[in-house]
Structures are given as C-alpha cells and as structure tokens.
C-alpha atoms as a PDB file:
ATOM      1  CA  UNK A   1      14.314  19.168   0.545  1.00  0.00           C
ATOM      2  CA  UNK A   2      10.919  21.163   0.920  1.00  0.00           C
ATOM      3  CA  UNK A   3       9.049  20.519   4.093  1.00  0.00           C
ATOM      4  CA  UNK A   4       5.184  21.043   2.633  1.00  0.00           C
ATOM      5  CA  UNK A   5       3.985  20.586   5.849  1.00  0.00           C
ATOM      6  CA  UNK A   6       6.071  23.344   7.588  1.00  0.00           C
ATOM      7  CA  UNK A   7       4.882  25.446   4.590  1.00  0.00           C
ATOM      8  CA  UNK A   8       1.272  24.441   5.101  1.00  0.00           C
ATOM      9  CA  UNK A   9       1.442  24.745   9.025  1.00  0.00           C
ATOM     10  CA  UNK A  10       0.697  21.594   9.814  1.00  0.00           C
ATOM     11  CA  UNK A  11       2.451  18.565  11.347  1.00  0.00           C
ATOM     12  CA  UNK A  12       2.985  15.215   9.472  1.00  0.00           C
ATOM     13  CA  UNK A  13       0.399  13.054  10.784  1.00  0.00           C
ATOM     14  CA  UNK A  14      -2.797  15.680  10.094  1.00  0.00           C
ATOM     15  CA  UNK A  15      -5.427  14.857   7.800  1.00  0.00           C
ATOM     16  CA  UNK A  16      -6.586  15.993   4.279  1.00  0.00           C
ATOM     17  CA  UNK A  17      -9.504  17.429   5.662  1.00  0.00           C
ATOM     18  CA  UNK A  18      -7.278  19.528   7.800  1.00  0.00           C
ATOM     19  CA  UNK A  19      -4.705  20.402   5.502  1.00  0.00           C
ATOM     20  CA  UNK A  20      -7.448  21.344   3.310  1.00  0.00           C
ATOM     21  CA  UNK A  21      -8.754  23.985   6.069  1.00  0.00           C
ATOM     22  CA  UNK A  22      -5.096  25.445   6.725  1.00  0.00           C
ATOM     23  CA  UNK A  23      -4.262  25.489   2.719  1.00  0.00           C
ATOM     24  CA  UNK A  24      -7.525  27.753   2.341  1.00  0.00           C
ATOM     25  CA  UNK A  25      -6.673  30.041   5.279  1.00  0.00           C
ATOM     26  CA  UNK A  26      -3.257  30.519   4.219  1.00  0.00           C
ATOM     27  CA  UNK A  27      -4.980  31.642   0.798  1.00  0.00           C
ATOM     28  CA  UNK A  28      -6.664  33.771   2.149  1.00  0.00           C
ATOM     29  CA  UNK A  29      -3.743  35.582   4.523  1.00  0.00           C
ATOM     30  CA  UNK A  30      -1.093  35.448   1.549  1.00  0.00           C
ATOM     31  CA  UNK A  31      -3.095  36.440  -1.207  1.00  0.00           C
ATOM     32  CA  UNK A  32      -1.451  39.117  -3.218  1.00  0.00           C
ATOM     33  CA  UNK A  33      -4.682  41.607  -3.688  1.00  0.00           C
ATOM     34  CA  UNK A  34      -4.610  41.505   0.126  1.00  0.00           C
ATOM     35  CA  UNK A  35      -1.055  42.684   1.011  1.00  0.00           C
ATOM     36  CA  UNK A  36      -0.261  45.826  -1.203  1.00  0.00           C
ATOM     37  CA  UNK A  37       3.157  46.655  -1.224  1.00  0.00           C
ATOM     38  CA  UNK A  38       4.468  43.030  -0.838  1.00  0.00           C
ATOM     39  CA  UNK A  39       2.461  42.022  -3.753  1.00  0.00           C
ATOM     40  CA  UNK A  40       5.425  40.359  -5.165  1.00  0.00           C
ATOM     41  CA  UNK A  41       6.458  38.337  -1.932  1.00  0.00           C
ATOM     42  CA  UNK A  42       3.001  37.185  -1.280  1.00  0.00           C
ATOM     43  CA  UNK A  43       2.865  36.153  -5.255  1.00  0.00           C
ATOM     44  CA  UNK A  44       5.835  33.945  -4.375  1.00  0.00           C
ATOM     45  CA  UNK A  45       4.396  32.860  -1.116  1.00  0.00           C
ATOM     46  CA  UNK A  46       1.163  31.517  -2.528  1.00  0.00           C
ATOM     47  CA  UNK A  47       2.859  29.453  -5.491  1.00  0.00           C
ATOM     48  CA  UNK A  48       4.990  27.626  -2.939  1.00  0.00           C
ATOM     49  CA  UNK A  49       1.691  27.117  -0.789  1.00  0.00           C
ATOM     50  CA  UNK A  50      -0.355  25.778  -3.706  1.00  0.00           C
ATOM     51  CA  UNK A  51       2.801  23.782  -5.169  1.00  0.00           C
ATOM     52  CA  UNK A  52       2.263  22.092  -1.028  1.00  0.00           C
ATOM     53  CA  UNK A  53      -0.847  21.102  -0.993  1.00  0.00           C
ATOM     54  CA  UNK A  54      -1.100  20.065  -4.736  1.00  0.00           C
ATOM     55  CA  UNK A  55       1.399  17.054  -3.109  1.00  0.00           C
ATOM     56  CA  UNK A  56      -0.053  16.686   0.321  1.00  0.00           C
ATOM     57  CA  UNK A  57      -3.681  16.471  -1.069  1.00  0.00           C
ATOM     58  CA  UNK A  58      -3.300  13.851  -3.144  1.00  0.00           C
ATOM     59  CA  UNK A  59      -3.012  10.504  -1.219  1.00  0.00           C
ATOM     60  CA  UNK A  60      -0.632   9.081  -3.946  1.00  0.00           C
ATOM     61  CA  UNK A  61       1.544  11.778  -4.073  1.00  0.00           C
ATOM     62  CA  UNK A  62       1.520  12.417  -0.290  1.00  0.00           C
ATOM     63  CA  UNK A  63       3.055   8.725   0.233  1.00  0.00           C
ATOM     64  CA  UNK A  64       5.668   9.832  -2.354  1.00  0.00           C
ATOM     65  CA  UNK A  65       6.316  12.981  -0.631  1.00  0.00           C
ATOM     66  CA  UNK A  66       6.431  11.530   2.586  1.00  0.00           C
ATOM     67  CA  UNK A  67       9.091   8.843   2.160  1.00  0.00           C
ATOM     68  CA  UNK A  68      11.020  10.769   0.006  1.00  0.00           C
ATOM     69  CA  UNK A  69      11.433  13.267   2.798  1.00  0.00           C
ATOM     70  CA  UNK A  70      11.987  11.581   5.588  1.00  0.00           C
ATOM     71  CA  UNK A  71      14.686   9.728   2.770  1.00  0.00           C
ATOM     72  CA  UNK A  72      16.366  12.951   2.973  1.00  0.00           C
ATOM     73  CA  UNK A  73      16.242  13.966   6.601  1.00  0.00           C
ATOM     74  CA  UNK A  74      17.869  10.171   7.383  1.00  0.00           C
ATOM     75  CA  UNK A  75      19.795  10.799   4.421  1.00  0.00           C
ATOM     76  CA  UNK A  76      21.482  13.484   6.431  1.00  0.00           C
ATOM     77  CA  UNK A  77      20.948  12.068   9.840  1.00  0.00           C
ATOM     78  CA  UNK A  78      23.179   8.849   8.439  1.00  0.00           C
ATOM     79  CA  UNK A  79      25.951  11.171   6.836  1.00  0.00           C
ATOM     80  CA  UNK A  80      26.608  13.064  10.194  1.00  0.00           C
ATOM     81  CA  UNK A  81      26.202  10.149  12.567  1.00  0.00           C
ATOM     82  CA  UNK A  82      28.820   8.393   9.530  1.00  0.00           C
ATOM     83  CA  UNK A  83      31.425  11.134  10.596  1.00  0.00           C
ATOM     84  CA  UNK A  84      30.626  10.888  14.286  1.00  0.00           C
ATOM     85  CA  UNK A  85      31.551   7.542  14.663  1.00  0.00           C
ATOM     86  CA  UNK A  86      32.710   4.709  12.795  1.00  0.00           C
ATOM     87  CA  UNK A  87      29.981   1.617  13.346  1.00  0.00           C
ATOM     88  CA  UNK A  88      31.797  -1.165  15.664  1.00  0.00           C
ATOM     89  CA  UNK A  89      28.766  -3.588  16.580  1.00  0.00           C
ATOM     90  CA  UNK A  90      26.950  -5.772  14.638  1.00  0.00           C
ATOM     91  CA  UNK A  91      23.860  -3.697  15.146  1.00  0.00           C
ATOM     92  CA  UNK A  92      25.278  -0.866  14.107  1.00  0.00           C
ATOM     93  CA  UNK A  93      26.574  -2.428  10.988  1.00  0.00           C
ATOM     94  CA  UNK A  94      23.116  -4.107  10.316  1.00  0.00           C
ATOM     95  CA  UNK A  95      21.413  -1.161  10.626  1.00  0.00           C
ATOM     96  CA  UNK A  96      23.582   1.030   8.094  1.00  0.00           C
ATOM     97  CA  UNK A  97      23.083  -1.920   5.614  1.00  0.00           C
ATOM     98  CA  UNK A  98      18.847  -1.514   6.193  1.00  0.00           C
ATOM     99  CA  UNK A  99      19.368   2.093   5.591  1.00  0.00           C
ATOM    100  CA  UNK A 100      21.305   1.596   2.481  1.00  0.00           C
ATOM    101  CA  UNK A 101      18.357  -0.719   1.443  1.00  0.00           C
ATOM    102  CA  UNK A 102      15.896   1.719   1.873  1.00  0.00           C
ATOM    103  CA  UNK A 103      18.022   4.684   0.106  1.00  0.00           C
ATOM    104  CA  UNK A 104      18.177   2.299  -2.611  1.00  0.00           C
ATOM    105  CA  UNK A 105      14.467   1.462  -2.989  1.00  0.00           C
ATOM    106  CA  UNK A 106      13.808   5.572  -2.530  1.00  0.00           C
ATOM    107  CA  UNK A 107      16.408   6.028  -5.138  1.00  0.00           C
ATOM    108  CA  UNK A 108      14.346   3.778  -7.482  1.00  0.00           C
ATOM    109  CA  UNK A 109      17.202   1.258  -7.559  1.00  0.00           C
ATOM    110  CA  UNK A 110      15.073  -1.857  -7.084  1.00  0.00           C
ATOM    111  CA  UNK A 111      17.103  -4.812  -7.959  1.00  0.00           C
ATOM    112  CA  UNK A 112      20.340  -3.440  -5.938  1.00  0.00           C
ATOM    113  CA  UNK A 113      18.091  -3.628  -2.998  1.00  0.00           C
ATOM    114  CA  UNK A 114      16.132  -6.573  -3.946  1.00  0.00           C
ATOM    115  CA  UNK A 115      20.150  -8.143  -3.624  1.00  0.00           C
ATOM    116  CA  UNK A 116      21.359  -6.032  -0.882  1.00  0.00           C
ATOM    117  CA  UNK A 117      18.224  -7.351   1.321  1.00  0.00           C
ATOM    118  CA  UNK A 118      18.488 -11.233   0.346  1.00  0.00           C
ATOM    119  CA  UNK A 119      21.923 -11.182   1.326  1.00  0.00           C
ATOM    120  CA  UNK A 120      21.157  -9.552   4.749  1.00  0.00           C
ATOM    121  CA  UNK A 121      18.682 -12.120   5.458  1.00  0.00           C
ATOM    122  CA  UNK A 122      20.853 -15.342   4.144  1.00  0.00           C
ATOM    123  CA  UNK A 123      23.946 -13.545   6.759  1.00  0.00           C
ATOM    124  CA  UNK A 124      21.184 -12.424   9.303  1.00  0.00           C
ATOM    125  CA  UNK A 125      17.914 -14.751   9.035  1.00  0.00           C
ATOM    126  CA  UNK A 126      16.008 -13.454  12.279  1.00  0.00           C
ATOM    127  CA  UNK A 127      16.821  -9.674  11.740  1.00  0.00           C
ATOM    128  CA  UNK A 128      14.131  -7.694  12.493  1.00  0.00           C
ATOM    129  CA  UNK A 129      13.900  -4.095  10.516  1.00  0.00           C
ATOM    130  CA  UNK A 130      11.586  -3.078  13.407  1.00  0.00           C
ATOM    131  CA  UNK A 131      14.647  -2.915  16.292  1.00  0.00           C
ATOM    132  CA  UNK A 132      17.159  -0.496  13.433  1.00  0.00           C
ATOM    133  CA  UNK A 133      13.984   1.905  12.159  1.00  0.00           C
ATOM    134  CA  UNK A 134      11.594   3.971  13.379  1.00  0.00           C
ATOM    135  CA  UNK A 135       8.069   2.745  12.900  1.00  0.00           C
ATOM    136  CA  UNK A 136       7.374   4.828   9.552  1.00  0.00           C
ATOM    137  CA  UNK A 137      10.494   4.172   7.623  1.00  0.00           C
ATOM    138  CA  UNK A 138      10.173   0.927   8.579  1.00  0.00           C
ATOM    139  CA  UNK A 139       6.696   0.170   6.999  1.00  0.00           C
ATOM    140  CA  UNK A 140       8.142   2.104   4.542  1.00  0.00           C
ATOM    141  CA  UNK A 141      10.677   0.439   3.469  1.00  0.00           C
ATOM    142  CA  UNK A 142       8.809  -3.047   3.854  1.00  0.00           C
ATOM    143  CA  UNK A 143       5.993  -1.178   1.284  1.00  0.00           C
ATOM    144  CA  UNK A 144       9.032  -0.534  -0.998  1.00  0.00           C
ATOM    145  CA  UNK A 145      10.478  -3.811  -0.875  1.00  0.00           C
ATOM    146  CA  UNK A 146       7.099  -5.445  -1.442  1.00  0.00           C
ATOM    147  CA  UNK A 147       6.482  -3.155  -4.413  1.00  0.00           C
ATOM    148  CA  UNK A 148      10.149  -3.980  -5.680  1.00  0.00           C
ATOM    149  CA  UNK A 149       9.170  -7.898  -5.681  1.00  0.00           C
ATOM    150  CA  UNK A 150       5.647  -7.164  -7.478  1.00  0.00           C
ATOM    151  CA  UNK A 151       7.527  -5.476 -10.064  1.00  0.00           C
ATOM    152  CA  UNK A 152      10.054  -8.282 -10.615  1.00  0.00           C
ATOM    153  CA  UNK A 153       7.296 -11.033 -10.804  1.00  0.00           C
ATOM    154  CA  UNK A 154       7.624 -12.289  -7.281  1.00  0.00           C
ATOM    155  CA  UNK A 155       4.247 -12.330  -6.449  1.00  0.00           C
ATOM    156  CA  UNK A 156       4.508 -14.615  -3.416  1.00  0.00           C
ATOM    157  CA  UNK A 157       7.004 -12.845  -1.734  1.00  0.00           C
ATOM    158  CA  UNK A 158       5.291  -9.170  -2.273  1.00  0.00           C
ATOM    159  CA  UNK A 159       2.157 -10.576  -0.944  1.00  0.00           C
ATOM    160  CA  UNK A 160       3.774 -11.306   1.722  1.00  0.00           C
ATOM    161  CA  UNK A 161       5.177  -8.410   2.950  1.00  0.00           C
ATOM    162  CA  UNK A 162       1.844  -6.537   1.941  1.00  0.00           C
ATOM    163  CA  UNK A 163      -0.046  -8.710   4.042  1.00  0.00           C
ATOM    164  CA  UNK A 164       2.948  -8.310   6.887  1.00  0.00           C
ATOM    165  CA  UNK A 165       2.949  -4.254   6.546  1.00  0.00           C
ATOM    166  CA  UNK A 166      -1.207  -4.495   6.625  1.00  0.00           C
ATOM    167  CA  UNK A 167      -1.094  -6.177   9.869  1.00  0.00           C
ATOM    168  CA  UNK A 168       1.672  -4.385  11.226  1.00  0.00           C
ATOM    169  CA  UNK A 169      -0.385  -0.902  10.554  1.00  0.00           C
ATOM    170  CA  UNK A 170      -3.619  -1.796  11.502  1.00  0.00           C
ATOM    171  CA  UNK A 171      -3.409   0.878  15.059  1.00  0.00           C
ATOM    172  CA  UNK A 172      -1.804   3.621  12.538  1.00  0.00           C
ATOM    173  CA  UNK A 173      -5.413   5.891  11.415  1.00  0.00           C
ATOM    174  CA  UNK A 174      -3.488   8.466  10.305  1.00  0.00           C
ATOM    175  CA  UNK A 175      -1.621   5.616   7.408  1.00  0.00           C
ATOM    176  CA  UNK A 176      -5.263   4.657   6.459  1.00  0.00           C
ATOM    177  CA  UNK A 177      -4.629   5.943   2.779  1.00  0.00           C
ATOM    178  CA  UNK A 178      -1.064   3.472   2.362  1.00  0.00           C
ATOM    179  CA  UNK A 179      -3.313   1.224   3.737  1.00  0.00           C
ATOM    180  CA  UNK A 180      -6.231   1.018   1.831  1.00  0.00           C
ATOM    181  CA  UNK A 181      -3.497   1.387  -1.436  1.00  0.00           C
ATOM    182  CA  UNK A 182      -1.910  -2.445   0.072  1.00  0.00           C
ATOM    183  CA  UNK A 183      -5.532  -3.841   0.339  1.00  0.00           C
ATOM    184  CA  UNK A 184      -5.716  -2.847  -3.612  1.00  0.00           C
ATOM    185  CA  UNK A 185      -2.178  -4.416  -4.451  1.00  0.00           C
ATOM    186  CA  UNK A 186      -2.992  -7.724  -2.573  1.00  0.00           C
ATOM    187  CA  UNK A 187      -6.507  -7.993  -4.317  1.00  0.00           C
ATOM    188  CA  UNK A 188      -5.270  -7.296  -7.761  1.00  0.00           C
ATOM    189  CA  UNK A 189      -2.325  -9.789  -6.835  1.00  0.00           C
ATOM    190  CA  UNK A 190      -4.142 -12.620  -5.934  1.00  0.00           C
ATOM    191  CA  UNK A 191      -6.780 -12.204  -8.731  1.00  0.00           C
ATOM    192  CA  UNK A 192      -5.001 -11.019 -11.581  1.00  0.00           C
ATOM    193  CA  UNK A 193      -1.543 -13.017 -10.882  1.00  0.00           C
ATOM    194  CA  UNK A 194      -1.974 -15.340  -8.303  1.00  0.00           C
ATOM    195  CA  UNK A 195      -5.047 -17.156  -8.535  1.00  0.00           C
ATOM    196  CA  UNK A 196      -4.799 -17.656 -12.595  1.00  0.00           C
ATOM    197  CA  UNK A 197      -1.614 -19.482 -12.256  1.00  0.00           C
ATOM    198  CA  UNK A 198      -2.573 -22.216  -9.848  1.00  0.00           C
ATOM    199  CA  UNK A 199      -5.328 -24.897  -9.553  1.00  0.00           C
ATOM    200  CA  UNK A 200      -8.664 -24.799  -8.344  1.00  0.00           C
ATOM    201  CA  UNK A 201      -8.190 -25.949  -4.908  1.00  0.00           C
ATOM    202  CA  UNK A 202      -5.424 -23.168  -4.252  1.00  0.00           C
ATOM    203  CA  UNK A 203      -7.023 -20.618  -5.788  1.00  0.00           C
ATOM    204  CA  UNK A 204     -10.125 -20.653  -3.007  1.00  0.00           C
ATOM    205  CA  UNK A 205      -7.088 -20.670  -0.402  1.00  0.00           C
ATOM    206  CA  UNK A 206      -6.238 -17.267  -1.858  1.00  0.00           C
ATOM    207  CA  UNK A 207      -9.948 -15.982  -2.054  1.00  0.00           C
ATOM    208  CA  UNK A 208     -10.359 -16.902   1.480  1.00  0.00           C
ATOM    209  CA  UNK A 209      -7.615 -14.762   2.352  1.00  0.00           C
ATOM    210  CA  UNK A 210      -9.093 -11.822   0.494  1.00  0.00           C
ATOM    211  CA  UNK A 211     -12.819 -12.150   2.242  1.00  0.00           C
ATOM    212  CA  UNK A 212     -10.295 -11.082   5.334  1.00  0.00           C
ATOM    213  CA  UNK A 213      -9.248  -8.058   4.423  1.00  0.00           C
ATOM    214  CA  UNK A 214     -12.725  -6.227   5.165  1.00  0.00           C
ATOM    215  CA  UNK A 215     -13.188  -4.983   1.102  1.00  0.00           C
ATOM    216  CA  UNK A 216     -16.410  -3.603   0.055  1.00  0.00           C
ATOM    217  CA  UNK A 217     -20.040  -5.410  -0.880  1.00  0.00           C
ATOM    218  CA  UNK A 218     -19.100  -5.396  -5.004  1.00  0.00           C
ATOM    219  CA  UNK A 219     -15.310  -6.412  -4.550  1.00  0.00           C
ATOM    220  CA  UNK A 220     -17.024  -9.369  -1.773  1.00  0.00           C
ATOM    221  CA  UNK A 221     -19.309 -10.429  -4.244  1.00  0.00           C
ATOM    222  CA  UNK A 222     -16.658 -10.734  -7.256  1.00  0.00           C
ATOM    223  CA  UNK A 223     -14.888 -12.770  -4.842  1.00  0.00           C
ATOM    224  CA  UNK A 224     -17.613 -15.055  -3.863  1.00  0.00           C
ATOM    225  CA  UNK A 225     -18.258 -15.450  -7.468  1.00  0.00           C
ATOM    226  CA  UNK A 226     -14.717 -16.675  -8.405  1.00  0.00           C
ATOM    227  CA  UNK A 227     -15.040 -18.912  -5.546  1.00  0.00           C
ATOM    228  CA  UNK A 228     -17.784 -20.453  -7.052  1.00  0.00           C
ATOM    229  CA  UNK A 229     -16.300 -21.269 -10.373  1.00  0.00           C
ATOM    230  CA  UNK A 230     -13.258 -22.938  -8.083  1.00  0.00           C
ATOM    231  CA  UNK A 231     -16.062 -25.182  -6.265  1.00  0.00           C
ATOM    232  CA  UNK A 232     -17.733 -25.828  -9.624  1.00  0.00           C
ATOM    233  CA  UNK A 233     -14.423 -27.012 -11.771  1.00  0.00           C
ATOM    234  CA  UNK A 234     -13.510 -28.927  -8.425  1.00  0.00           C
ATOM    235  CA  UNK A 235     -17.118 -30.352  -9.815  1.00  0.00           C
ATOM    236  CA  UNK A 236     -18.370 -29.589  -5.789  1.00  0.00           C
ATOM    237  CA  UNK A 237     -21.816 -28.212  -6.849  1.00  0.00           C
ATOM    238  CA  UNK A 238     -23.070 -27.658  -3.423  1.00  0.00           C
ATOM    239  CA  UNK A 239     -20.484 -25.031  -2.473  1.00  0.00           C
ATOM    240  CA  UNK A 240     -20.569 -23.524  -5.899  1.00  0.00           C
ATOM    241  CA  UNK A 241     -24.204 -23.193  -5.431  1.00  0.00           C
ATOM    242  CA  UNK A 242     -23.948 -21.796  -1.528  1.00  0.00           C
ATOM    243  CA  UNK A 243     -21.306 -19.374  -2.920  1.00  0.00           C
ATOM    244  CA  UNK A 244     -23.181 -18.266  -5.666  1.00  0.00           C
ATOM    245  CA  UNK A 245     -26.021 -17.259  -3.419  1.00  0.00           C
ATOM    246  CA  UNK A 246     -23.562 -15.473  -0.815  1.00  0.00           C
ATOM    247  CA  UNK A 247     -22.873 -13.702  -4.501  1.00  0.00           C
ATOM    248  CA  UNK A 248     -25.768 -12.733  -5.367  1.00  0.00           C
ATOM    249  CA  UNK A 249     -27.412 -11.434  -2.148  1.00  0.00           C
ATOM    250  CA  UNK A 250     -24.464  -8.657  -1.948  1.00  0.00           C
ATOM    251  CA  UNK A 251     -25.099  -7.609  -5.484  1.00  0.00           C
ATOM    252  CA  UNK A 252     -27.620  -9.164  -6.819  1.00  0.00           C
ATOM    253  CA  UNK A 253     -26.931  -7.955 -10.548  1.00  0.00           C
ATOM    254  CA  UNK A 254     -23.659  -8.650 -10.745  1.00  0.00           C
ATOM    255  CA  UNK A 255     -22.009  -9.295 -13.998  1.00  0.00           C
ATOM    256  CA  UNK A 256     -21.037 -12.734 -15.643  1.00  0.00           C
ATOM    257  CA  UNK A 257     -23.015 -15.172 -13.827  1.00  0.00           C
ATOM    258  CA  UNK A 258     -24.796 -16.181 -16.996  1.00  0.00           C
ATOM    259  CA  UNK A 259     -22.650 -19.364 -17.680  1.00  0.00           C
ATOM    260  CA  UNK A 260     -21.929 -20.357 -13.835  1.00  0.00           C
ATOM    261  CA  UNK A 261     -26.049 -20.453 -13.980  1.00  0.00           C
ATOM    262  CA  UNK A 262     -26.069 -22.659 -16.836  1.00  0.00           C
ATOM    263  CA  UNK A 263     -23.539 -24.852 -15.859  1.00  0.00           C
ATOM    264  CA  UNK A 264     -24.622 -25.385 -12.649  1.00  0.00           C
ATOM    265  CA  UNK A 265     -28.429 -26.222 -13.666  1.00  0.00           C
ATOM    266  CA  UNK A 266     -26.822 -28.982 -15.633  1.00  0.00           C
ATOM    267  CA  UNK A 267     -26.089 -30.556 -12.723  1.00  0.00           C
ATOM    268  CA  UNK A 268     -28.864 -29.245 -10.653  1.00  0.00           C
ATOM    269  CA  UNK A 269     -31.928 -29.264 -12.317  1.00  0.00           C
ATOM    270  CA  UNK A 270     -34.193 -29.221  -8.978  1.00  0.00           C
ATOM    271  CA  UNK A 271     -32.382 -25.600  -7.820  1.00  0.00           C
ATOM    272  CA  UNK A 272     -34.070 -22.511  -8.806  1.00  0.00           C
ATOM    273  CA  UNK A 273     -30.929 -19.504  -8.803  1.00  0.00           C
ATOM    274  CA  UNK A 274     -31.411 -16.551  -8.414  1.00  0.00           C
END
C-alpha cells in the first residue's frame, strides 16, 4: 500500500497545517513547466502528490487512510512473524485473535468481529487490548468496534467504548480530529437514540454525561434545553426553570422554547422567562 506521507515528506503524526506547507512546496519543486525534459516524470510525480494530500487533508479520509495502512503494514508484520514461529503462549495466541479482530473490522467484516470479540471476552474476561497493540491500533480498533456496535443497534455498548477510547486519548493532540469525530458519535447517540428510548429521569443521566465532554455554547444550550423538558415532564418546575435559564444565557435565541415557556408559566405564573 501507498505511504502518502513518505510521498508528502512528512511523518505520521504532523499536522494539516503542515502537510499543507510541504504539499505546496512539493508543487512547486515537481511542477512540470519547471523541469523541462522530465516533463513527463514530474507530470506523474505531481498526480501521485495531489492524489496524497487529497487523503491526508481531509480529516475523514485521513482516519481511513491511516488505519487502513497501518492494517497493511501489521498485515505483513503478522504473516512473517506467522512463518517465524508458531504461537505457543496464551499471549501469543490472544494477541493473533485481537489482530484477526481488527483485520476483520478494517476489512469491513463487522459482525465476524462483533463474534470473534464476544467470544474472546466470554474465554478471556480481563483481557486488555492495550498489553497485545500498540497504542494507535489499539484505539483503533476499539473506534472500529464501537462503530461496529452503533451500526448493529447496540447503542449502550458503542457508547461505551466511545466514551472508553475518548478518555484513553485525551494526552494524544496529534488524534484531536478522531477525537472530536467520537465527541459527535456520543452526542448524536445519546440524543438521537439513547435518550428517546428511556424515561425522563434517565434521560438527564445521559445529558449530564454530555455537559462533560467540553462541546460548544449552541450544542450546551440544546442540552440544557432537553434537560429542561426532562425536569418539566418529571413535573420538577424549579429545575426546569433553572435549566432553562442556564439555556438561554448561552444562546439566548435559541430555537423551540416557545412551548417549554408556555408550559412552564402554567405552573409559574409569578416567573418572568426570558
């Protein structure tokens, strides 16, 4: 497989703003007005460049790219350590059944993994992915796995491992975009799955956990919002209206609050909101 970083001349932990920099210089040096007689090599050279950083500049991609690669390299790694020697421990046997997980999820085969890791953990219940990969495949393959249950309707258990991977990579900068992309997948989780499934009382247990993860003003003060409604159909109209307030001061147009207003000056006509 392609290294784009190689091509690019950067390592695999640099930023967009620096491969941005190098793709622009390399541009410039390959360009084929610039280098006459190898007009048709440098034509050649700058496709592959450009094909690069269309992947690597894209966070999305990128994340894609990266895994997929490093799939590869311990695709080849596994093959050659395979025909070295013939695992005889029980770690060494565990960890060619977590790699086989993770080729599986890279491979897009979702519900052979989903089976392959449920099996590991009823035969091995306090194995630890962390002690048979390295740090990235293993958040990796966690991020996989948790995508694999989202997929297949297990919301509780993806949000778990989300949550697990988010705390795990909190020291890791150079993740920040895989990171921010888990804060998105919880959010959505627990407000368009989780929280319209369950009663009132739950439901704030989940918002709660969301005002942790350090989202921005709008997303805060959607949540707030919601956690009104909870305090309101749990008929606690103090909360609701201390909530509604929190609400309102982070964005104070925010859409929808029409009929929490009404409903709550039902019950409290001597409370001006605003």
């Amino acid at each position: 497989m392609v290294n784009y970083y190689t091509i690019l001349e950067v390592h695999e932990e640099v930023s967009a703003e620096e491969i941005k920099r190098s793709f622009r210089n390399l541009i410039k040096k390959y360009h084929p007005d610039t280098n006459g007689p190898n007009k048709l090599w440098a034509e050649s050279k700058t496709k592959i460049i450009i094909q690069a950083y269309k992947i690597l500049s894209d966070s999305h991609s990128r994340k894609q790219y990266d895994m997929l690669y490093r799939h590869s390299r311990n695709k080849q790694e596994t093959v050659r350590e395979t025909k070295q020697k013939t695992p005889t421990t029980a770690s060494e046997k565990i960890t060619i059944e977590i790699r086989v997980i993770f080729s599986d999820l890279l491979d897009g085969h979702a519900n052979k993994a989903i089976r392959k890791y449920e099996h590991l953990l009823n035969t091995s219940p306090n194995i630890d992915f962390f002690l048979h990969l390295n740090h990235r495949d293993f958040i990796d393959c966690k991020f996989l796995l948790a995508e694999a249950y989202e997929k297949s309707g297990k919301y509780e258990t993806s949000i778990k491992l989300y949550e697990y991977i988010l705390e795990k990579g909190k020291q890791n900068t150079y993740r920040q975009h895989l990171l921010e992309e888990i804060k998105d997948r919880i959010r959505n989780i627990y407000c368009r799955k989780l929280t319209k499934k369950t009663s009132p009382d739950k439901a704030l247990l989940h918002y709660q956990k969301l005002l942790q993860l350090d989202l921005c003003k709008n997303e805060n003060a959607f949540i707030y919002k919601k956690m009104a409604e909870c305090y309101l159909k749990l008929q606690d109209y103090e909360n609701a209206l201390k909530h509604l307030h929190i609400a309102l001061s982070l964005k104070p147009k925010l859409q929808g609050l029409n009929k929490l207003k009404i409903k709550l000056n039902q019950y409290l006509q001597n409370n001006t909101i605003l």
